[in-house]
Protein backbone atom coordinates (compact mmCIF):
# COMPACT_ATOMS: atom_id res chain seq x y z
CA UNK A 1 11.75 22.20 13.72
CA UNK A 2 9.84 20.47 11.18
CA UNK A 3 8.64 16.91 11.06
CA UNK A 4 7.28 14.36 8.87
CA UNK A 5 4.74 12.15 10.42
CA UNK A 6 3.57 8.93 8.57
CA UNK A 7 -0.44 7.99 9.47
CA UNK A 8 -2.71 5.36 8.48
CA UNK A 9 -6.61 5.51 8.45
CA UNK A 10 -9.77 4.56 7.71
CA UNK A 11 -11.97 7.00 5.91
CA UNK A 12 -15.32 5.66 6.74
CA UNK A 13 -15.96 8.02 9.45
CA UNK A 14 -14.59 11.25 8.64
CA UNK A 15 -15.42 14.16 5.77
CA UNK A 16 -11.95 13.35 3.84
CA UNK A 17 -8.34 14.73 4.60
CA UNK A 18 -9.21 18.44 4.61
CA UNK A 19 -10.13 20.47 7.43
CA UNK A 20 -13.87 21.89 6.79
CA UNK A 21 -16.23 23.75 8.96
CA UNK A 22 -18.61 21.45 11.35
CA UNK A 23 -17.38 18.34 9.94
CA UNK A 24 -15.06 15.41 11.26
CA UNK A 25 -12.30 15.66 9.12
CA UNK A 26 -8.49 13.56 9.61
CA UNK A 27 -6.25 16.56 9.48
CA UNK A 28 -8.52 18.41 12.18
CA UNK A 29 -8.04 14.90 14.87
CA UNK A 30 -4.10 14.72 14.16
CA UNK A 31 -4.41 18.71 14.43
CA UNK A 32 -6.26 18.68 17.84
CA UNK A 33 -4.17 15.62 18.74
CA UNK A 34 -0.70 17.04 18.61
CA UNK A 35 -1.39 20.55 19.71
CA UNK A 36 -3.05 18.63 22.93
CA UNK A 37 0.27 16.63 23.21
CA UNK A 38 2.83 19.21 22.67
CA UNK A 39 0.43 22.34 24.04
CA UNK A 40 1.14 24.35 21.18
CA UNK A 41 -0.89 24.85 18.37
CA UNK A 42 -0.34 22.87 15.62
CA UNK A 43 -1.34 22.48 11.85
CA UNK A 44 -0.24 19.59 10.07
CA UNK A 45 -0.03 20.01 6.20
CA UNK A 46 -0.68 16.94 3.82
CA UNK A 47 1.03 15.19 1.12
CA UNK A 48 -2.91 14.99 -0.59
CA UNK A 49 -6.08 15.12 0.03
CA UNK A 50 -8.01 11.99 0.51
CA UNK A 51 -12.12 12.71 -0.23
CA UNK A 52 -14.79 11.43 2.10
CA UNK A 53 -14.68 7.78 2.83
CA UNK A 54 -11.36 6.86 1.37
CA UNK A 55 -8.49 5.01 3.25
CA UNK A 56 -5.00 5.53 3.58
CA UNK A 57 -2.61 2.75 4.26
CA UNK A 58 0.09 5.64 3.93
CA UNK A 59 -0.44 8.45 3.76
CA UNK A 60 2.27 11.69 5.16
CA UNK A 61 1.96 14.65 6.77
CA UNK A 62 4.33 17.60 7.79
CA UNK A 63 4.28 19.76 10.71
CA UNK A 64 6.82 22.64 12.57
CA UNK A 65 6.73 22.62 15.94
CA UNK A 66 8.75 24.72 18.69
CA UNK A 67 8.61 21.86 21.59
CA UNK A 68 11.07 19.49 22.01
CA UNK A 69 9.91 15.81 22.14
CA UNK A 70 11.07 12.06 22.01
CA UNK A 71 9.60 10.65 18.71
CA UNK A 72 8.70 7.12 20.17
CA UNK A 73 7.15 8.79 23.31
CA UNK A 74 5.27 11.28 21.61
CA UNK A 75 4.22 8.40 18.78
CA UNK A 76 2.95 6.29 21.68
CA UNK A 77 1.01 9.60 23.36
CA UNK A 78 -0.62 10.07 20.24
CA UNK A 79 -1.59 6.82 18.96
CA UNK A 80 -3.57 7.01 22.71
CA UNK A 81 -5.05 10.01 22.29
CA UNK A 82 -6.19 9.48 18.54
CA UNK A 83 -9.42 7.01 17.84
CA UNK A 84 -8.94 3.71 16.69
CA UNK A 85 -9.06 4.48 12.90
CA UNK A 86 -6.40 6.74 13.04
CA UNK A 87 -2.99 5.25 13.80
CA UNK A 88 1.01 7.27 13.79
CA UNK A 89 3.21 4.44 12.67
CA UNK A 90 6.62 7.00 12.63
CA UNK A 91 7.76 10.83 12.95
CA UNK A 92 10.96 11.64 11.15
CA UNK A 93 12.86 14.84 11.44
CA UNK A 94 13.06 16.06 7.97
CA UNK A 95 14.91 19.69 7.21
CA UNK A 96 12.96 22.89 7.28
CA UNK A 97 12.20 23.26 3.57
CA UNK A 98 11.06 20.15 3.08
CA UNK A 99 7.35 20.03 1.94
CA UNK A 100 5.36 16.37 2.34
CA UNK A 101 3.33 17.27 -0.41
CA UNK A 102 5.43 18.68 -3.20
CA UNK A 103 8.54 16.82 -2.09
CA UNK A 104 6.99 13.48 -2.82
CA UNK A 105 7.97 10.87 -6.02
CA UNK A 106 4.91 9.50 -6.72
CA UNK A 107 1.46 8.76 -4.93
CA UNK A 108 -0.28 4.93 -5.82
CA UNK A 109 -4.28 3.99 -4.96
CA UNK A 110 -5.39 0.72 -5.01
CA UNK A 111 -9.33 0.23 -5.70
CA UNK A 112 -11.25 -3.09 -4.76
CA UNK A 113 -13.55 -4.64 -6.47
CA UNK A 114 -15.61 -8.33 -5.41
CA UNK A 115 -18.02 -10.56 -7.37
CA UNK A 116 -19.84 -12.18 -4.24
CA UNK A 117 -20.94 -10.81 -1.12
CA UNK A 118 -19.02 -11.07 1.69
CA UNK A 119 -19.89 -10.06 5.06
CA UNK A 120 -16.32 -9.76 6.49
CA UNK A 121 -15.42 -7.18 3.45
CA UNK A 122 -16.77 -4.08 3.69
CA UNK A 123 -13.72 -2.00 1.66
CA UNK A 124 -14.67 -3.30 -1.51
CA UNK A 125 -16.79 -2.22 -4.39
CA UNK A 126 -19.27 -5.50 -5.34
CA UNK A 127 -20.25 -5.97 -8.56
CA UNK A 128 -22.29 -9.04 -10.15
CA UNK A 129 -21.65 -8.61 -13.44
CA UNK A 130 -19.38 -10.31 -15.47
CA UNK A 131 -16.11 -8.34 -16.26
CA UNK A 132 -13.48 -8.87 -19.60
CA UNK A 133 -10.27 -8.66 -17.31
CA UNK A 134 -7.82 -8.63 -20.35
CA UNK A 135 -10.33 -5.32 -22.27
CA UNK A 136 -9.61 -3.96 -18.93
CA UNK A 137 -6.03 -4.07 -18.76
CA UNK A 138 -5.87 -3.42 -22.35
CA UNK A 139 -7.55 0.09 -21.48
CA UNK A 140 -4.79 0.90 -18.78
CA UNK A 141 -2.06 1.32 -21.50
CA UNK A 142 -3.59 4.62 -22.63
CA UNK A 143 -3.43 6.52 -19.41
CA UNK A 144 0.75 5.85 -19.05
CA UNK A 145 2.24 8.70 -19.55
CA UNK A 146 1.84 12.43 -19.34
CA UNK A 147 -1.67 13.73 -20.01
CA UNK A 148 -4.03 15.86 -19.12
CA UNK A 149 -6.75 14.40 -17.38
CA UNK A 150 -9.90 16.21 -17.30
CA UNK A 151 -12.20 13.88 -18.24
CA UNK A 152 -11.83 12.38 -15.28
CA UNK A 153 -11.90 14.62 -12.91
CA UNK A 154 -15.04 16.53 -11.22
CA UNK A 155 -15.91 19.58 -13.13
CA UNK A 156 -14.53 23.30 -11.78
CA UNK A 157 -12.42 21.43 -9.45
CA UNK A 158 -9.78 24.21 -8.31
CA UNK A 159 -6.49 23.13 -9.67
CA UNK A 160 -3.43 25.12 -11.52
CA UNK A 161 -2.97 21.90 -13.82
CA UNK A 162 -5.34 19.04 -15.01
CA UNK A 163 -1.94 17.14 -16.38
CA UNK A 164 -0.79 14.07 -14.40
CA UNK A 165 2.07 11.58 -15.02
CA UNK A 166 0.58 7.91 -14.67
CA UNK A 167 3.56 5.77 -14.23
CA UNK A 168 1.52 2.50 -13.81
CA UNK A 169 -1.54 1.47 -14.27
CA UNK A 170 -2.95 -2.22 -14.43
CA UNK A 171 -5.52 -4.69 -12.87
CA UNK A 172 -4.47 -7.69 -10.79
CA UNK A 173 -5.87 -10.43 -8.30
CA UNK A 174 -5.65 -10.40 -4.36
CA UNK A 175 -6.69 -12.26 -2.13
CA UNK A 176 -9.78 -12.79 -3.55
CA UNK A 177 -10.45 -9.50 -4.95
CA UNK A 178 -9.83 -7.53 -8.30
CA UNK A 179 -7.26 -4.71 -7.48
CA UNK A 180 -6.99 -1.75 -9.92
CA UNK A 181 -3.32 -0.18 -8.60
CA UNK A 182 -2.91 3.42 -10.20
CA UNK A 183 0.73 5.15 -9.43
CA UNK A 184 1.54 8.98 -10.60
CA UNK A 185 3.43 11.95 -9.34
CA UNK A 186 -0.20 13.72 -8.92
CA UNK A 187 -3.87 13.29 -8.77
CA UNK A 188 -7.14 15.52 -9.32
CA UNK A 189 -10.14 15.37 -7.60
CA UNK A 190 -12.18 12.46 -8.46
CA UNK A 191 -9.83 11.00 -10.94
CA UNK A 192 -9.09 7.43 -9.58
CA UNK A 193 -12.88 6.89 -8.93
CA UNK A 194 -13.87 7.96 -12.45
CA UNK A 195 -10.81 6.35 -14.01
CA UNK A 196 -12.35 2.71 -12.45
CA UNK A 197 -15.80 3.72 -13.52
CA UNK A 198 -14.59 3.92 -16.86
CA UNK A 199 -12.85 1.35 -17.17
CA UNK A 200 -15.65 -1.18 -15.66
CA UNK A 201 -17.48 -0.08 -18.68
CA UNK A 202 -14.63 -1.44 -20.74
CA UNK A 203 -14.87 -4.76 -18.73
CA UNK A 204 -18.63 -4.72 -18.92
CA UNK A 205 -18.01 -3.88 -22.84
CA UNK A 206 -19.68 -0.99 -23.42
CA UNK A 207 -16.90 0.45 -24.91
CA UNK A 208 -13.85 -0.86 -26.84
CA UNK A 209 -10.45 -0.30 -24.82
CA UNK A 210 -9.27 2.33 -26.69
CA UNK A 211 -12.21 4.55 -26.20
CA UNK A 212 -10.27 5.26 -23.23
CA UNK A 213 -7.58 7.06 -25.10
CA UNK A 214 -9.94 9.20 -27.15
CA UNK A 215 -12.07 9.91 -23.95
CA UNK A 216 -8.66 11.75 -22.81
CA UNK A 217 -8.09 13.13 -26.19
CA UNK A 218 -11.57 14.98 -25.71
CA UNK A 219 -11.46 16.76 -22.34
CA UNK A 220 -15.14 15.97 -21.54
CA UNK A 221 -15.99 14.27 -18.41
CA UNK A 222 -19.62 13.41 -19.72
CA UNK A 223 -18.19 10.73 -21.83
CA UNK A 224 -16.05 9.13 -18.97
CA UNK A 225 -17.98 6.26 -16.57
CA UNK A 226 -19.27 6.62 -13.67
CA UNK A 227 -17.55 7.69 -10.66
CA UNK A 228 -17.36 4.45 -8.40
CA UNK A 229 -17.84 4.70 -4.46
CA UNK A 230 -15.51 5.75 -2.43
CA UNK A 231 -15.51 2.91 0.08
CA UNK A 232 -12.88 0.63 -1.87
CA UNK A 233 -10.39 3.54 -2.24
CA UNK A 234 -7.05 2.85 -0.46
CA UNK A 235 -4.22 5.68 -0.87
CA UNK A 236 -1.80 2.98 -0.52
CA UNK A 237 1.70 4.36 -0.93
CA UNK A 238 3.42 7.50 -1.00
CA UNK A 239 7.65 7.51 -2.21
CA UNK A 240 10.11 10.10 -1.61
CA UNK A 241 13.36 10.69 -2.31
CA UNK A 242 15.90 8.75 0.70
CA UNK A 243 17.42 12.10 1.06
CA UNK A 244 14.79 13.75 2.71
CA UNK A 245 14.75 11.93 5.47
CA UNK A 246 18.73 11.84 5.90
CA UNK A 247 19.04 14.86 8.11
C-alpha cells in the first residue's frame, strides 16, 4: 500500500531534506519515526529536496508500507513521536504508481526579506539598503517561461536537465515583509537563492532589469548575484492533480 503523507517543518535544525551520513536530516526523523510506529522499516521518498536551513510549509512525501493502520491514529502517534519542528498535518492513500515527486503540478517558494531588525523574526533575510521594488519586479518577467537555468544554479550540481518552467514569478508585501513568491514545475539546486540574489542587485541597481534575461541567455553562474541565506526560504506549496488522491 502506498501513501502520501503531507509534513511541515522548520529547517533550522536539520542538514536539508536528504538523508546523509552523520547528519540530522528530515527524511531520516519521518524515516525513523514511521518505521518505529508501524515496526517495519520504512523509507519515505520526497516530492524535493529542501537544502540546509530551509522551511517547508508543505512539503509531500510518499511511502509503501505492508501494515495496516488508521490514518488519524497513526497521524496523532507520529506527530508525538516527531520533535516539535516537524509536524504530519494528513496521510492520504494514493494508488501504487503514484510518485510524490514526479506526479506533482508545480512546486512555489516564498523568500523573505525585512528592512529593520526585528527580534520576533528570525525567517527573514534583513537588508538595510534601499531597494527599487518596481526594477525588481520588472526583472521577474524574464524568468516566465521555459528556460534553462544554469546560471543560477550551483555548479556540477547532478541533474539530467538544467531547464525549468517558471509559471510565476513576482515581488509583493506581507505583513510587513518583502515576499519574492517563485512557482515552477521544477527546481535546481540553489536556484531560488541565487535567483533573489540577483535580483536584489537589480533593486540595489547594479544592474538594469533586463540583465536578468541575458544572464540566462549566457549559462554562466559567475555573472548571477549572490546566493542569499537560506534562513528566509519557505517551500510553501506543492499542487497535484485532484485525481491522485481520488482512490
Amino acid at each position: 500500500m502506498r501513501f502520501f503523507i503531507e509534513i511541515s517543518y522548520r529547517g533550522t535544525n536539520y542538514h536539508g531534506w536528504q538523508v546523509q551520513p552523520n547528519n540530522i536530516t528530515i527524511q531520516a526523523v519521518i524515516n525513523k519515526a514511521l518505521s518505529t510506529i508501524l515496526k517495519e522499516e520504512i523509507f519515505v521518498t520526497g516530492a524535493g529536496r529542501t537544502d540546509a536551513g530551509v522551511h517547508a510549509n508543505q512539503m509531500y512525501a510518499h511511502f509503501d508500507t505492508k501494515t495496516a493502520f488508521e490514518i488519524d491514529k497513526l497521524i496523532f502517534r507520529l506527530n508525538q513521536f516527531l520533535p516539535n519542528d516537524i509536524t504530519i498535518h494528513n496521510i492520504i492513500k494514493v494508488s501504487n504508481d503514484a510518485n510524490c515527486r514526479f506526479d506533482a503540478k508545480n512546486r512555489t517558494y516564498r523568500y523573505f526579506i525585512i528592512n529593520q531588525k526585528n527580534s520576533f523574526i528570525e525567517d527573514a533575510f534583513l537588508i538595510h539598503k534601499s531597494l527599487d521594488i518596481e526594477k525588481m519586479r520588472q526583472s521577474c518577467k524574464f524568468l516566465l517561461g521555459k528556460h534553462d537555468f544554469t546560471s543560477f544554479t550551483k555548479k556540477h550540481s547532478q541533474t539530467h536537465t538544467n531547464f525549468c518552467n517558471v509559471e510565476y514569478a513576482n515581488w509583493h508585501n506581507f505583513d510587513n515583509k518583502l515576499v519574492f513568491e517563485i512557482r515552477a514545475d521544477r527546481f535546481l539546486w540553489n536556484m531560488v537563492r541565487s535567483i533573489v540574489g540577483t535580483l536584489l542587485q537589480v533593486g540595489e541597481k547594479k544592474m538594469s532589469p533586463d540583465s536578468v534575461g541575458n544572464i540566462l541567455i549566457k549559462k554562466n553562474r559567475s555573472l548571477a548575484g549572490k546566493t542569499v541565506p537560506s534562513y528566509a526560504l519557505f517551500l510553501h506549496k506543492i499542487e497535484y492533480s485532484n485525481k491522485i488522491f481520488n482512490v
